[in-house]
C-alpha atoms as a PDB file:
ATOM      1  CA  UNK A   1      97.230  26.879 177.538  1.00  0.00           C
ATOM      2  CA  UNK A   2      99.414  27.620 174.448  1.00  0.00           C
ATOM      3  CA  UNK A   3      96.766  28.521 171.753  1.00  0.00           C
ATOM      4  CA  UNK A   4      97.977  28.148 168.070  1.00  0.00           C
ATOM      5  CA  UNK A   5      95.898  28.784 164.970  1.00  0.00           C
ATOM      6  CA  UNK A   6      95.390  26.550 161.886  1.00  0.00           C
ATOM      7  CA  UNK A   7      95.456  28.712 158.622  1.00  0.00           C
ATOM      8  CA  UNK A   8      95.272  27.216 155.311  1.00  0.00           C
ATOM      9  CA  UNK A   9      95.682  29.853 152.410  1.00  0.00           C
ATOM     10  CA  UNK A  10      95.888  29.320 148.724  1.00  0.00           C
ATOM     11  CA  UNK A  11      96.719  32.757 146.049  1.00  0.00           C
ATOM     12  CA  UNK A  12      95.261  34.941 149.388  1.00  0.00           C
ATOM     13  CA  UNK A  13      98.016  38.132 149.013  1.00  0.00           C
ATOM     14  CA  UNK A  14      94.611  39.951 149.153  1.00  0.00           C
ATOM     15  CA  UNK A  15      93.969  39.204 152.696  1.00  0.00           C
ATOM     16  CA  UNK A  16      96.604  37.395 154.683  1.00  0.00           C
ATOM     17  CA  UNK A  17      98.412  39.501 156.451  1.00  0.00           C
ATOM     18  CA  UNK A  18      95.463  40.684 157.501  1.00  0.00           C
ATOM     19  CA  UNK A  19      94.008  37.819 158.734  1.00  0.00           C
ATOM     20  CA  UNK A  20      97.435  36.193 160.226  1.00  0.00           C
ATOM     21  CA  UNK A  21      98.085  39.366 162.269  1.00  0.00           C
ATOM     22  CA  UNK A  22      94.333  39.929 163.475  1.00  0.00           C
ATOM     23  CA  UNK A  23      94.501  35.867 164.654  1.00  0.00           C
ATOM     24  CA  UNK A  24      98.245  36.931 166.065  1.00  0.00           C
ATOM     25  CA  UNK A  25      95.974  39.108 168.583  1.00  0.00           C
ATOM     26  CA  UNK A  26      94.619  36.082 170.251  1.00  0.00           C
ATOM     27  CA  UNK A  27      96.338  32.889 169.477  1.00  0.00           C
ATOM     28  CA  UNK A  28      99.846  32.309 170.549  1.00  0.00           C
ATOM     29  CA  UNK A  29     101.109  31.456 167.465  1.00  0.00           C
ATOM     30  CA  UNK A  30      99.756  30.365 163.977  1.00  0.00           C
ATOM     31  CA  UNK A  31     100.908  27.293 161.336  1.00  0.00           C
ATOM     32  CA  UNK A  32     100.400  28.148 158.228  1.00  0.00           C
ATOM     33  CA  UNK A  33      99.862  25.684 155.335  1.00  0.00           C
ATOM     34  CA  UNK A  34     100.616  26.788 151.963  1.00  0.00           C
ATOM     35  CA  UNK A  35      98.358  25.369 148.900  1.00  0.00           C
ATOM     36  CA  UNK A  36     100.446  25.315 145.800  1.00  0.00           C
ATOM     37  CA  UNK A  37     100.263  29.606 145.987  1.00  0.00           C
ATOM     38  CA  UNK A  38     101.537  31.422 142.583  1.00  0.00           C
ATOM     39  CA  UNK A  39     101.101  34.631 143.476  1.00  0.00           C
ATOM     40  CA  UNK A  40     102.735  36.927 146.633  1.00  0.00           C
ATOM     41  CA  UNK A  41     101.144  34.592 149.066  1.00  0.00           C
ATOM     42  CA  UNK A  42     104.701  32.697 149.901  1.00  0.00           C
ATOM     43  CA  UNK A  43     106.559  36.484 150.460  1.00  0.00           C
ATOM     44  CA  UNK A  44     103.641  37.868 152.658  1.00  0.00           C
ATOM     45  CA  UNK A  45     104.235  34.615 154.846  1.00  0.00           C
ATOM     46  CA  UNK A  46     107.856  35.351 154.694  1.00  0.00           C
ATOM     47  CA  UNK A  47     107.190  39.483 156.176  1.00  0.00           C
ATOM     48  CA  UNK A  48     105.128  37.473 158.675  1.00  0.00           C
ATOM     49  CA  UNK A  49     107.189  35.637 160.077  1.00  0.00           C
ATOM     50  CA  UNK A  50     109.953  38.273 159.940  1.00  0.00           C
ATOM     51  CA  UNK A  51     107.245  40.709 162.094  1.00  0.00           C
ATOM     52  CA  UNK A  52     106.626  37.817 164.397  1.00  0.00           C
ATOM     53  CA  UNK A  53     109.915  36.100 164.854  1.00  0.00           C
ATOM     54  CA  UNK A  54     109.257  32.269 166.522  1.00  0.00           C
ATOM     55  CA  UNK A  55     105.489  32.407 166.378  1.00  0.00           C
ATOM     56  CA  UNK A  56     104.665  31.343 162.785  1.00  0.00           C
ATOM     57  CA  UNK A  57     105.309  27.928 161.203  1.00  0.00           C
ATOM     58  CA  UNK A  58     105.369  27.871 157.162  1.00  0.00           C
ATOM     59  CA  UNK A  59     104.208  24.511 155.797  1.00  0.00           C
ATOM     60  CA  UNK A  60     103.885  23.991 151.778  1.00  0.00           C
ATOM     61  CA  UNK A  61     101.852  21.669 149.803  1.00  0.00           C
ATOM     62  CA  UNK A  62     102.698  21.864 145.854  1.00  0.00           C
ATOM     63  CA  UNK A  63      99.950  18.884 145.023  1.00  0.00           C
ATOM     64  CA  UNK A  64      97.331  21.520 143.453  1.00  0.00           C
ATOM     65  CA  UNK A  65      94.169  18.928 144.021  1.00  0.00           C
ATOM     66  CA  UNK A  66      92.445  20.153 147.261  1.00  0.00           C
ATOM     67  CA  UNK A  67      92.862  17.701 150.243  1.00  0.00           C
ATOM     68  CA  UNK A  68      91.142  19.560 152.711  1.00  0.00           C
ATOM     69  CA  UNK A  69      91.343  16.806 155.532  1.00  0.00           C
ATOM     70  CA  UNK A  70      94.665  15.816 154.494  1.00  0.00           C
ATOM     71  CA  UNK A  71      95.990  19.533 154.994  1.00  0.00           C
ATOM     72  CA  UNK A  72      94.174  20.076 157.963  1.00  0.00           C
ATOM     73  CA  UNK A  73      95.302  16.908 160.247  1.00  0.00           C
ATOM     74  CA  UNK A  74      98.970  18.446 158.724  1.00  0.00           C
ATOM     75  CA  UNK A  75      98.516  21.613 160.709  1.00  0.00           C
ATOM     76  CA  UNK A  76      97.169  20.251 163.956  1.00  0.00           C
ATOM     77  CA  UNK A  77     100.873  17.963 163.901  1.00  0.00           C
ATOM     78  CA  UNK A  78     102.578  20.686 163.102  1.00  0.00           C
ATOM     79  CA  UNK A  79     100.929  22.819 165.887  1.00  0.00           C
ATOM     80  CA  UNK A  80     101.223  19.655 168.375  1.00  0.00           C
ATOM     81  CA  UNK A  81     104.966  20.018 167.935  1.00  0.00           C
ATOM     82  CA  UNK A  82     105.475  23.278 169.030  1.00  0.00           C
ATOM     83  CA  UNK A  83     103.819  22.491 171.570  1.00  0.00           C
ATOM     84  CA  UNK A  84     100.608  23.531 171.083  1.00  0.00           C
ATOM     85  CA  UNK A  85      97.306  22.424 173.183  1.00  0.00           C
ATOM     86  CA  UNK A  86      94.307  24.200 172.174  1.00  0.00           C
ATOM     87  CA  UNK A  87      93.856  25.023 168.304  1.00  0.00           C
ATOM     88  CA  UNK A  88      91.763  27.713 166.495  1.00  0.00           C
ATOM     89  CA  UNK A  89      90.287  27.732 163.156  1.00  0.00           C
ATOM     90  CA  UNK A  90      90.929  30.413 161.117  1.00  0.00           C
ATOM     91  CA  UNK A  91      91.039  29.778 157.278  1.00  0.00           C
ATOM     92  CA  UNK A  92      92.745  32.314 155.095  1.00  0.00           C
ATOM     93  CA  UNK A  93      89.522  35.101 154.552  1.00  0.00           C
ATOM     94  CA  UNK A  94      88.618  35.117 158.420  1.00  0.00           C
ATOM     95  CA  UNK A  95      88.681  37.761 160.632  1.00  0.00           C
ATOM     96  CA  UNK A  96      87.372  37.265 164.528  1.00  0.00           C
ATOM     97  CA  UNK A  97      85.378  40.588 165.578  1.00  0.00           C
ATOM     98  CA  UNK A  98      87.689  43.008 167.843  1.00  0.00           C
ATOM     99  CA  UNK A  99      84.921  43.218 170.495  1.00  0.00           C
ATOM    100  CA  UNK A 100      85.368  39.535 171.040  1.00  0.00           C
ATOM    101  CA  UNK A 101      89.343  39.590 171.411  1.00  0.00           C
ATOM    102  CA  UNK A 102      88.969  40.271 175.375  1.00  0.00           C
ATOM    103  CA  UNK A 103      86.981  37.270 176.116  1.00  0.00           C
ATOM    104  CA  UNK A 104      87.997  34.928 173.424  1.00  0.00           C
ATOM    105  CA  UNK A 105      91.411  33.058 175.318  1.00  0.00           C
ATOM    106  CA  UNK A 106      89.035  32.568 178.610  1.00  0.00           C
ATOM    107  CA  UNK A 107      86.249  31.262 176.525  1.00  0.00           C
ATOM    108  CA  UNK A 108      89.416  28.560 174.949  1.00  0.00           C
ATOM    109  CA  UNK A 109      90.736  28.494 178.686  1.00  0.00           C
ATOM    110  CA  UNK A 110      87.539  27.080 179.617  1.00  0.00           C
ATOM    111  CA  UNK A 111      87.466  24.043 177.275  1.00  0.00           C
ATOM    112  CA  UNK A 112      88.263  20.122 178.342  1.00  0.00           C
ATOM    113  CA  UNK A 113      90.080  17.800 176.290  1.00  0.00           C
ATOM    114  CA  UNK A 114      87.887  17.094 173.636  1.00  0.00           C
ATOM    115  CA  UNK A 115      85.412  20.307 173.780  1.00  0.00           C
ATOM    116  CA  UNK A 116      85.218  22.907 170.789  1.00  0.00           C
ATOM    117  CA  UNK A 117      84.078  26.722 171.055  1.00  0.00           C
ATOM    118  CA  UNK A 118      81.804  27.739 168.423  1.00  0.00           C
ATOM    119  CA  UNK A 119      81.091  31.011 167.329  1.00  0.00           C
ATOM    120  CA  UNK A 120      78.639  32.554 164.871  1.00  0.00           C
ATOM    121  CA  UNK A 121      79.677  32.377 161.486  1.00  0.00           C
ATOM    122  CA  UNK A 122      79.450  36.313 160.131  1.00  0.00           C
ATOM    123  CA  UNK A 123      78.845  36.381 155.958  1.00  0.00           C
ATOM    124  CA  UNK A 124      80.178  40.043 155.094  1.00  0.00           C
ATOM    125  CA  UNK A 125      78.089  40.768 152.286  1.00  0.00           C
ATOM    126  CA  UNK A 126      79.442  42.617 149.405  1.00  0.00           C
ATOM    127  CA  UNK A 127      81.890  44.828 151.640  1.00  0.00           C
ATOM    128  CA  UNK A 128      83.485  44.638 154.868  1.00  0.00           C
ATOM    129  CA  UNK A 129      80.580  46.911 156.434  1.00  0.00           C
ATOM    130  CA  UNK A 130      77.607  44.754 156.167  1.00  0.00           C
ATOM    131  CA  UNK A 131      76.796  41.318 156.457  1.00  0.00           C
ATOM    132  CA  UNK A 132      73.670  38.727 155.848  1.00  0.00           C
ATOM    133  CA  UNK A 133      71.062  39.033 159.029  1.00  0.00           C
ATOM    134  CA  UNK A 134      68.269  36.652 157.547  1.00  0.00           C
ATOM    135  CA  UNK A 135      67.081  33.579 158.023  1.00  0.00           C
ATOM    136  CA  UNK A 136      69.063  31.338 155.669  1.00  0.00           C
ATOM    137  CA  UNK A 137      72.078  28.969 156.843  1.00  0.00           C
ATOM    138  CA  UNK A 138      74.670  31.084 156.000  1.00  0.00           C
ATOM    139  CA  UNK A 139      73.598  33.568 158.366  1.00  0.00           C
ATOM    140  CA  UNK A 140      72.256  31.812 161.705  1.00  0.00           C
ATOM    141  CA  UNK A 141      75.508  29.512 161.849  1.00  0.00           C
ATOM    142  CA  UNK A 142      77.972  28.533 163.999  1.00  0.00           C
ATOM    143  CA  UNK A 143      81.224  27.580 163.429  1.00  0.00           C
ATOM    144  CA  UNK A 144      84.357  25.480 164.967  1.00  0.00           C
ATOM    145  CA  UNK A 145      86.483  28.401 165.878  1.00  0.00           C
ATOM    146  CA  UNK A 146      88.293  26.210 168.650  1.00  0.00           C
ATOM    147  CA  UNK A 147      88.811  23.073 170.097  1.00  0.00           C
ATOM    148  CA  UNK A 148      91.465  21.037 172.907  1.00  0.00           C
ATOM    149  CA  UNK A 149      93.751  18.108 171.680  1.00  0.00           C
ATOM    150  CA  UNK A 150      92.790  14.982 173.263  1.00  0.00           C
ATOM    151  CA  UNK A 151      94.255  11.521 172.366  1.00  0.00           C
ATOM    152  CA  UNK A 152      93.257  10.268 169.241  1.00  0.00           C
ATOM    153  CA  UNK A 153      92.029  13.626 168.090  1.00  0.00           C
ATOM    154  CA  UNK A 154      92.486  14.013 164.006  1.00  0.00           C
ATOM    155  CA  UNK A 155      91.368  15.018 160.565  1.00  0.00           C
ATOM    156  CA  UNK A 156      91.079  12.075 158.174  1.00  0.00           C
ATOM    157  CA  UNK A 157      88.917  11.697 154.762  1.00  0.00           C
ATOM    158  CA  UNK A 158      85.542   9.845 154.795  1.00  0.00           C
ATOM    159  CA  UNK A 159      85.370   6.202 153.924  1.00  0.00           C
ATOM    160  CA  UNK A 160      84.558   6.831 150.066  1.00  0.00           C
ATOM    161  CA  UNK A 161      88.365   9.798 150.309  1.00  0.00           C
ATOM    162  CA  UNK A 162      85.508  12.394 150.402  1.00  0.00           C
ATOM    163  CA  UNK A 163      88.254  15.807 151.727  1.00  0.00           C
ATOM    164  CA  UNK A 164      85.397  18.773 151.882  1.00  0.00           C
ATOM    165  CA  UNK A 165      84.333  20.709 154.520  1.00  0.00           C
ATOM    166  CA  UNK A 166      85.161  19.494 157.880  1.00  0.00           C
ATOM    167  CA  UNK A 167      86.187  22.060 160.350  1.00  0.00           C
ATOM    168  CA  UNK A 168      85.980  19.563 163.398  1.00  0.00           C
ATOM    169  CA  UNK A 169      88.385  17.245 163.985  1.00  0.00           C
ATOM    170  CA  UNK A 170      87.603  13.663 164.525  1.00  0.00           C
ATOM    171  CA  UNK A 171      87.774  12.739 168.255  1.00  0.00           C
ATOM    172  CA  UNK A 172      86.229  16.069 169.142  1.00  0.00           C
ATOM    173  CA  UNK A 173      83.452  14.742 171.087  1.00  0.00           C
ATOM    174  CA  UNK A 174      83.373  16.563 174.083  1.00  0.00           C
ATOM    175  CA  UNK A 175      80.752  19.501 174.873  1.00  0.00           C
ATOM    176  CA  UNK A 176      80.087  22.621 172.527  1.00  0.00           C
ATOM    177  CA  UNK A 177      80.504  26.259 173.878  1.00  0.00           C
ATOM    178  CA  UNK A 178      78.420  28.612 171.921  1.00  0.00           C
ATOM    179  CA  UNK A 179      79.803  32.156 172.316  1.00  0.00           C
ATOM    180  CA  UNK A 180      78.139  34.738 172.108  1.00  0.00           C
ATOM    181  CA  UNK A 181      74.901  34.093 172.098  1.00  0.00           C
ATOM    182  CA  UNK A 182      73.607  35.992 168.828  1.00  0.00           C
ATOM    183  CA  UNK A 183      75.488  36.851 165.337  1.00  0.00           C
ATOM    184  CA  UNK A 184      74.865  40.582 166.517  1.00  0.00           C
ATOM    185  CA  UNK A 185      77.306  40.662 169.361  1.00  0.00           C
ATOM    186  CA  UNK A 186      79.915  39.330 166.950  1.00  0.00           C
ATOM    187  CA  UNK A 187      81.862  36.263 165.675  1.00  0.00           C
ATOM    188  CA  UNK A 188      83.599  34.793 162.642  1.00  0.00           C
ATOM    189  CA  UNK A 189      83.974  37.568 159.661  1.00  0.00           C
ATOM    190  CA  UNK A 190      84.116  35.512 156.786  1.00  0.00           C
ATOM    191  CA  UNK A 191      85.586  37.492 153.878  1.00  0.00           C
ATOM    192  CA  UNK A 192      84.679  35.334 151.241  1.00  0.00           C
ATOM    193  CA  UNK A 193      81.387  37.136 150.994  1.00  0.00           C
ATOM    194  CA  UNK A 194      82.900  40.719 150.576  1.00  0.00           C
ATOM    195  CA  UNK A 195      83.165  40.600 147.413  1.00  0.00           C
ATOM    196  CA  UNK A 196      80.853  38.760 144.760  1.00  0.00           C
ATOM    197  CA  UNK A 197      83.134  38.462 141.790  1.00  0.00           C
ATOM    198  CA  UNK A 198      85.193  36.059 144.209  1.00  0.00           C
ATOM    199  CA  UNK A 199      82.161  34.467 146.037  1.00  0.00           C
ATOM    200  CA  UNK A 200      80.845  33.010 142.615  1.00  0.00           C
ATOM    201  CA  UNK A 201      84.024  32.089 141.467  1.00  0.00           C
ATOM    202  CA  UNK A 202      85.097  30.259 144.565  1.00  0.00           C
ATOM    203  CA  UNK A 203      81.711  28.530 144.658  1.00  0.00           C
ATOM    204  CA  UNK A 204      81.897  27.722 140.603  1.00  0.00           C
ATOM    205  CA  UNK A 205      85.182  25.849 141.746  1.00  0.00           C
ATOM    206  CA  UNK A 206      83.719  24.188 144.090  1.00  0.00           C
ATOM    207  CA  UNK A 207      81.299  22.846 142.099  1.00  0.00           C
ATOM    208  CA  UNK A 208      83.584  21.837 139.449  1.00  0.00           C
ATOM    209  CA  UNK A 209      85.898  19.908 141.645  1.00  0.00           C
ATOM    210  CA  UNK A 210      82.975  18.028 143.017  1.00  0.00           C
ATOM    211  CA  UNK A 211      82.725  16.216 139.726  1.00  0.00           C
ATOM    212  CA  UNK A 212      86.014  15.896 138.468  1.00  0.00           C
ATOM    213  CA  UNK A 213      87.549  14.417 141.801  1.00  0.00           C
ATOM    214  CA  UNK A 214      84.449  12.588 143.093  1.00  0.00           C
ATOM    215  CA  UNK A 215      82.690  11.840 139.996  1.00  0.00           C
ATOM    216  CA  UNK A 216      79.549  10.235 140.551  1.00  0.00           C
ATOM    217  CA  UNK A 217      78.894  11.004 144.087  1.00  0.00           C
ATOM    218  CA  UNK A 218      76.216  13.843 143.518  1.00  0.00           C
ATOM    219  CA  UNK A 219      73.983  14.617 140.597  1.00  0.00           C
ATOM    220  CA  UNK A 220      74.518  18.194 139.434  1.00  0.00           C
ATOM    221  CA  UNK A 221      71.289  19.007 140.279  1.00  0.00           C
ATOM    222  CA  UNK A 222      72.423  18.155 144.317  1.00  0.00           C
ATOM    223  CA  UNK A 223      75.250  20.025 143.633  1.00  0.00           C
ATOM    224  CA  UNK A 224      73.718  22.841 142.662  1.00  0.00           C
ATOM    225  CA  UNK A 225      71.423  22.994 145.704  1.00  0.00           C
ATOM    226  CA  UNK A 226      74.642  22.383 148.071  1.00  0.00           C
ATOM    227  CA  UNK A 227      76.315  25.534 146.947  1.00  0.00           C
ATOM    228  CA  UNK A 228      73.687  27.955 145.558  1.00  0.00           C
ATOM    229  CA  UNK A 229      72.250  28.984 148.981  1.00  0.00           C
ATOM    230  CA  UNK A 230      75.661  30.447 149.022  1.00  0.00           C
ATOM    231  CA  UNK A 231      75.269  32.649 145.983  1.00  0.00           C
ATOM    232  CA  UNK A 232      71.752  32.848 145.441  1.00  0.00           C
ATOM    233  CA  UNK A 233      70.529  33.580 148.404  1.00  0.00           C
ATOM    234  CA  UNK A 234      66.717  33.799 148.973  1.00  0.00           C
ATOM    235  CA  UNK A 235      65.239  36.375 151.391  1.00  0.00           C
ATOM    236  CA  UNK A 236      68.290  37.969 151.119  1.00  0.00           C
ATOM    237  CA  UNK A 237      68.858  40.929 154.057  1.00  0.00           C
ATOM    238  CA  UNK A 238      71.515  42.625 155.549  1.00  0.00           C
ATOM    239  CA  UNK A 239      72.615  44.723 158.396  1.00  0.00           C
ATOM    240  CA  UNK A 240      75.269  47.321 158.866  1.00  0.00           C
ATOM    241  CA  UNK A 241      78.344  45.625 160.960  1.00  0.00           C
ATOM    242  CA  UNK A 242      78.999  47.448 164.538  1.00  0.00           C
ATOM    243  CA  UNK A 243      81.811  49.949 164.384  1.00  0.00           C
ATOM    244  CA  UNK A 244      83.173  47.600 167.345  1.00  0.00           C
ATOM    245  CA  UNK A 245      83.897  44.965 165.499  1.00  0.00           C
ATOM    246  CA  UNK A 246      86.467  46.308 163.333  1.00  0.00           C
ATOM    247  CA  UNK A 247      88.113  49.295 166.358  1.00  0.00           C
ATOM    248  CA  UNK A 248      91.387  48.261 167.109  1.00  0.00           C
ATOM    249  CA  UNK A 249      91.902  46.485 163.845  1.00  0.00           C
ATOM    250  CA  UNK A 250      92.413  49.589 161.751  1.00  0.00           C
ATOM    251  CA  UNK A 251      95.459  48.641 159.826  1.00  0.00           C
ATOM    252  CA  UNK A 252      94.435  45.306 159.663  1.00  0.00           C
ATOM    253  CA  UNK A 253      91.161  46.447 157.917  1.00  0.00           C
ATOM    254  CA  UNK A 254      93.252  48.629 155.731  1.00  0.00           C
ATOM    255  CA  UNK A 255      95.156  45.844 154.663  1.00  0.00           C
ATOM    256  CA  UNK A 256      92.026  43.468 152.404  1.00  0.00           C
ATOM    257  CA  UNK A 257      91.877  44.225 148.976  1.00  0.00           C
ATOM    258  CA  UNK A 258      87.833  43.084 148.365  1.00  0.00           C
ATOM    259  CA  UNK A 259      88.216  44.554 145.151  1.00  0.00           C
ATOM    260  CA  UNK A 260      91.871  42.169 143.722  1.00  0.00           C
ATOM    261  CA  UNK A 261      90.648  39.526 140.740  1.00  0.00           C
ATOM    262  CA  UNK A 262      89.824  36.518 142.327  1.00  0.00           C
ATOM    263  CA  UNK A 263      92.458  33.683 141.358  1.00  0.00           C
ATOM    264  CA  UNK A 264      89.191  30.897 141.394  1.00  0.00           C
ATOM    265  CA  UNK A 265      87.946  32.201 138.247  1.00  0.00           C
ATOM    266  CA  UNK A 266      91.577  32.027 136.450  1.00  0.00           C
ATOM    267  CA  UNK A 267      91.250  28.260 137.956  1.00  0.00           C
ATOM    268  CA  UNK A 268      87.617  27.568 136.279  1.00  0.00           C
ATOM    269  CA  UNK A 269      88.762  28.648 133.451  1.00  0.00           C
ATOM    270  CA  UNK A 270      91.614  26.400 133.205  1.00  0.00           C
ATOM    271  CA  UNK A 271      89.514  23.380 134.075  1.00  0.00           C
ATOM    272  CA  UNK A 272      87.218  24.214 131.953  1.00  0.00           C
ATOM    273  CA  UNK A 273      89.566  23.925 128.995  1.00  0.00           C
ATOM    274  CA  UNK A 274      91.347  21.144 130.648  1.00  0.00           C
ATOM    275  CA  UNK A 275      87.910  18.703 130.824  1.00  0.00           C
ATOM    276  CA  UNK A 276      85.854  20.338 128.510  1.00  0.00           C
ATOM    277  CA  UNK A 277      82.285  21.406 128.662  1.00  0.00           C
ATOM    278  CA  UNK A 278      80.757  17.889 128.944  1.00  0.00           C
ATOM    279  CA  UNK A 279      82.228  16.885 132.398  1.00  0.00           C
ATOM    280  CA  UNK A 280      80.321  19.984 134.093  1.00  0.00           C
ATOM    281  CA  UNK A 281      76.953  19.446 132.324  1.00  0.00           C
ATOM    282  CA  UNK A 282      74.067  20.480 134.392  1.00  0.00           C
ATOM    283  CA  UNK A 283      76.089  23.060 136.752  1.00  0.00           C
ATOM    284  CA  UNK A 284      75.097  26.237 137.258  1.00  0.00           C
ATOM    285  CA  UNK A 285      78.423  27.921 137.239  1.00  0.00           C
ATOM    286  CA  UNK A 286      77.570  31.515 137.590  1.00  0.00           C
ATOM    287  CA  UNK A 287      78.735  32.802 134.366  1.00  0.00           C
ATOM    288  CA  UNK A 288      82.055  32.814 135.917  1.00  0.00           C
ATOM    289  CA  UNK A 289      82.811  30.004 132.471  1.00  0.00           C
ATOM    290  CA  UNK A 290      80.666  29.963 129.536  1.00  0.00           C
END
């Protein structure tokens, strides 16, 4: 097995390096796709792969429109070619608990061409300490940490060039490993929930990207309910994360700045001024533009 992760990372200098070198813990090597970065992102990938000589692939995309599929198939080539033949997930604000980092390469050893692992999804809610324990999507899912290549296996747009949220691949159609068996023993961290200045900001772009490169498809008002559960969360409860999830990782803990400006609102801003206030009519935006 030779077990490389997928990382795509736009203006993330906030939390790379920890999340590269926390992946570097389990995966064999990582690619590393670059989306059209302006801040330190491109000289943290350079340390990286300075700290981690022949394990860490650099790929750059300067289009700034968001091709999600597009960049993701790009990875899994890149990986193929250096010879890689299982693949993890790990976007650029994920961390994988440290509890799980003993069992986590026999769990991927144990997949056949065309299964994926799946692990739960863990929203860290307003700090790296706590995250969402109620009953809502965001915290009872699972997610695509891993999968193995089989022929024809790929990331491609829908048929309408639809390029959102699609962790996995086309071709996976083999079985689905869910480990462990309960958010509580562990998972995914996913960062973007630490802090909320960035959570509504990333979600406000979201939203506004919807309409501007698939005008048409949804109705604000479907819009609105696809990304709200996200920010507005109903029922909202949390519980305190298990010291174990984070021992070992120290440094890389120490290394996520929750608190830096979040480059999405900078973004919304822009578009804002770029399309003007008519194209987002009927989008809740979070006060993030006004």
């Amino acid at each position: 097995m030779r077990l490389i992760a997928l990382v795509m990372t736009r203006n993330s200098e906030w939390v790379l390096q920890s999340t590269v070198r926390a992946c570097l813990r389990w995966c064999d090597g990582a690619v590393i796709l670059n989306h059209a970065s302006d801040d330190g992102t491109s000289a943290i990938i350079t340390k990286l792969q300075e700290a981690f000589p022949d394990q860490i692939v650099r790929l750059f995309e300067e289009n700034p429109i968001w091709n999600e599929m597009t960049f993701r198939h790009k990875t899994l080539e890149a990986a193929r070619q250096i010879g890689g033949t299982h693949f993890a997930n790990v976007d650029d604000d994920e961390v994988l608990t440290a509890n799980l980092l003993p069992y986590i390469r026999y769990q991927c050893e144990l997949l056949n061409p065309g299964d994926a692992l799946e692990v739960p999804w863990l929203s860290m809610w307003n700090s790296l300490s706590t995250y969402r324990d109620d009953q809502s999507d965001w915290s009872k899912t699972y997610v695509t940490l891993a999968f193995r290549d089989v022929d024809g296996m790929c990331y491609r747009p829908a048929g309408d060039g639809y390029q959102h949220h699609n962790r996995r691949p086309i071709g996976c159609d083999g079985a689905t490993i869910r480990f462990p068996s309960h958010q509580s023993m562990g998972g995914l961290m996913h960062l973007q929930f630490s802090s909320n200045a960035r959570l509504k900001a990333k979600q406000a772009l979201y939203k506004m990207r919807e309409v501007i490169h698939w005008p048409g498809r949804l109705h604000p008002t479907d819009i609105n309910k696809m990304y709200d559960n996200t920010t507005l969360p109903k029922g909202l409860q949390v519980s305190h994360a298990p010291a174990e999830w984070w021992v070992g990782m120290e440094q890389e803990r120490a290394m996520i700045r929750v608190n830096d400006d979040p480059w999405q609102k900078l973004e919304c801003e822009r578009l804002w001024k770029q399309y003007g206030v008519d194209m987002f009519r009927g989008l809740d935006l979070y006060g993030v533009v006004q």
